[in-house]
Protein backbone atom coordinates (compact mmCIF):
# COMPACT_ATOMS: atom_id res chain seq x y z
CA UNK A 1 0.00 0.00 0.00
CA UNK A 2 1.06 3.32 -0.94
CA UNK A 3 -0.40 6.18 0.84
CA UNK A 4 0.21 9.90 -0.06
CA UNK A 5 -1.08 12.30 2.48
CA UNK A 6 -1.91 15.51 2.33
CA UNK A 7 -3.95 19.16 3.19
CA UNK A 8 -1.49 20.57 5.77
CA UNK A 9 -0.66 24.30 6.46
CA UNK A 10 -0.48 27.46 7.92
CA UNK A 11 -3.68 28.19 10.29
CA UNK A 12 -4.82 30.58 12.94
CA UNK A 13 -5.57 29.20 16.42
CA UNK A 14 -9.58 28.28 16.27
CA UNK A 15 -8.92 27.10 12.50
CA UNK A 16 -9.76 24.02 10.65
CA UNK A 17 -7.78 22.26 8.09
CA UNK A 18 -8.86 18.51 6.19
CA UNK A 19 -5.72 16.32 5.78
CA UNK A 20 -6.58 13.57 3.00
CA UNK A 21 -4.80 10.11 2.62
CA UNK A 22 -4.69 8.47 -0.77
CA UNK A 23 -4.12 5.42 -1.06
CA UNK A 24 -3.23 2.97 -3.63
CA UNK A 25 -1.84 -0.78 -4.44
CA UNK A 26 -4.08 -2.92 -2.49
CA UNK A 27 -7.60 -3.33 -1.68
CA UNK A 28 -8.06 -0.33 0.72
CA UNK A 29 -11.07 -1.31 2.26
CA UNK A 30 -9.82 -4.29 4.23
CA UNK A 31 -7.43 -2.25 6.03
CA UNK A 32 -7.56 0.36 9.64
CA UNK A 33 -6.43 3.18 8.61
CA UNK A 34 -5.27 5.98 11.20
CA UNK A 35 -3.30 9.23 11.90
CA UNK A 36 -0.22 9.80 14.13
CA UNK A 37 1.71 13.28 14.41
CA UNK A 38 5.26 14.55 15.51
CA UNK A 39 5.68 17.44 17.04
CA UNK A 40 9.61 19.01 17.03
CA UNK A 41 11.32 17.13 19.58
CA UNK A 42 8.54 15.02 20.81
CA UNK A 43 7.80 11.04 19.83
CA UNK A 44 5.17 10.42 17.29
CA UNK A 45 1.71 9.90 18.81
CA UNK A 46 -1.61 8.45 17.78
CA UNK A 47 -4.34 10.84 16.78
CA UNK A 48 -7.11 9.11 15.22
CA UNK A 49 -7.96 5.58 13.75
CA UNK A 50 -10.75 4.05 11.53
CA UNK A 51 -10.98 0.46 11.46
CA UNK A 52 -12.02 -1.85 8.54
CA UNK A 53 -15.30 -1.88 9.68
CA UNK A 54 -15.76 1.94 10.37
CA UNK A 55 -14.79 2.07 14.13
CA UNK A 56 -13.46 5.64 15.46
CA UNK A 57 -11.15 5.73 17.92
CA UNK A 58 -9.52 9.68 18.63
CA UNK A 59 -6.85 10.64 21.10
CA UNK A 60 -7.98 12.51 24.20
CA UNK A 61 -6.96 15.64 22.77
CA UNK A 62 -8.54 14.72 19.46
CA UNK A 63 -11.63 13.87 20.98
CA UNK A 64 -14.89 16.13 20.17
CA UNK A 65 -12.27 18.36 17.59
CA UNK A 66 -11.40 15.98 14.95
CA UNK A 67 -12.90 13.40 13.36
CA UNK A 68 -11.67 10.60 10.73
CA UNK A 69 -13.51 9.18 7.60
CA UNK A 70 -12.90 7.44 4.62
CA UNK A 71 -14.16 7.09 1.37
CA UNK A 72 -13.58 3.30 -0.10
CA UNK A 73 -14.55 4.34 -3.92
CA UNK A 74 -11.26 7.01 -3.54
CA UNK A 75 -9.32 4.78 -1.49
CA UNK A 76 -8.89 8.09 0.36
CA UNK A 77 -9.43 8.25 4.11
CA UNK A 78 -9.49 12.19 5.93
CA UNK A 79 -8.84 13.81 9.11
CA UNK A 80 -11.29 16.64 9.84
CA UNK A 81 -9.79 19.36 12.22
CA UNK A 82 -11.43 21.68 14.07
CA UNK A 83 -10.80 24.41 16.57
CA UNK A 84 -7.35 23.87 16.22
CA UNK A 85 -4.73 24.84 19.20
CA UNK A 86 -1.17 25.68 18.77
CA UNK A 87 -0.28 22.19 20.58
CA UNK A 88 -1.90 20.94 17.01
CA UNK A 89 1.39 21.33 15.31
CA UNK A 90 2.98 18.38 14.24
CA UNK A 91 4.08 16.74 10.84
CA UNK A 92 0.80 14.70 10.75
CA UNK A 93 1.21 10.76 9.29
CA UNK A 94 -1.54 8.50 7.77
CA UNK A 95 -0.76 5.13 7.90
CA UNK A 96 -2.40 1.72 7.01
CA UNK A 97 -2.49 -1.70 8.43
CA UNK A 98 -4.54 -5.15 8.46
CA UNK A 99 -7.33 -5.22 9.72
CA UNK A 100 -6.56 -7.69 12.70
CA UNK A 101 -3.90 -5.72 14.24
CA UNK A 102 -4.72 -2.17 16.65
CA UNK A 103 -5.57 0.51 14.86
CA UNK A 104 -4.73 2.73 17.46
CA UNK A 105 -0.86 1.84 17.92
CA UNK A 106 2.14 2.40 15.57
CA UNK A 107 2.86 -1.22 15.95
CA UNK A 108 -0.41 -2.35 14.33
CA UNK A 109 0.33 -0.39 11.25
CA UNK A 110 2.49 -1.56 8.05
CA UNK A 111 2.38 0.76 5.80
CA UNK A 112 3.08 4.69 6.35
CA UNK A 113 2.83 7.85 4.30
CA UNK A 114 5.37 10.83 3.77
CA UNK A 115 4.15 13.76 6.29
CA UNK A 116 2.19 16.21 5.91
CA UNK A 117 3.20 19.79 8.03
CA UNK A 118 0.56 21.28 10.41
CA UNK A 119 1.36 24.65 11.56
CA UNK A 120 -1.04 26.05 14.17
CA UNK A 121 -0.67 29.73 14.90
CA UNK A 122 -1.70 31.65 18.22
């Protein structure tokens, strides 16, 4: 799987931006898909995942602020962000793996796309 993320910028505190994940190379609907980010000088973290069968799970400080979808017939899958907070900025990730592994760890997830920069302004 191939996955090509992308949507990031520059955004005033209280913003919104949609990151989108394409995907390509295998049947994209059999796999979780979810989001991690980096911020400088901090470990990459889990943000949101979508399971095979269309289960959320968010991040505490996701939670009621993003949300995650994904649209089979584009093989795309997107990260809705709202009310966005300076803390937001990270290089965000999408990444991909089968469906009976955790969606919610880095370990459960094969396949990873180049970054995509989230800059959060105050």
């Amino acid at each position: 799987v191939q996955l090509q993320a992308s949507g990031g910028g520059l955004v005033q505190s209280g913003g919104s931006l949609r990151l989108s994940c394409a995907a390509s190379g295998r049947t994209f609907s059999n796999y979780n898909m979810a989001w991690f980010r980096q911020a400088p000088g901090k470990e990459r973290e889990f943000v949101a995942g979508l399971t095979w069968t269309s289960s959320t799970n968010f991040a505490d400080s996701a939670k009621g602020r993003f949300t995650i979808s994904r649209d089979n017939a584009k093989n795309t899958v997107y990260l809705q962000m709202n009310s966005l907070k300076p803390e937001d900025t990270a290089v965000y990730y999408c990444a991909a793996g089968p469906s009976y592994k955790i969606a919610t760890m880095m370990s459960g997830m094969d396949y990873w796309g180049k970054g995509t920069l989230v800059t959060v302004s105050s």
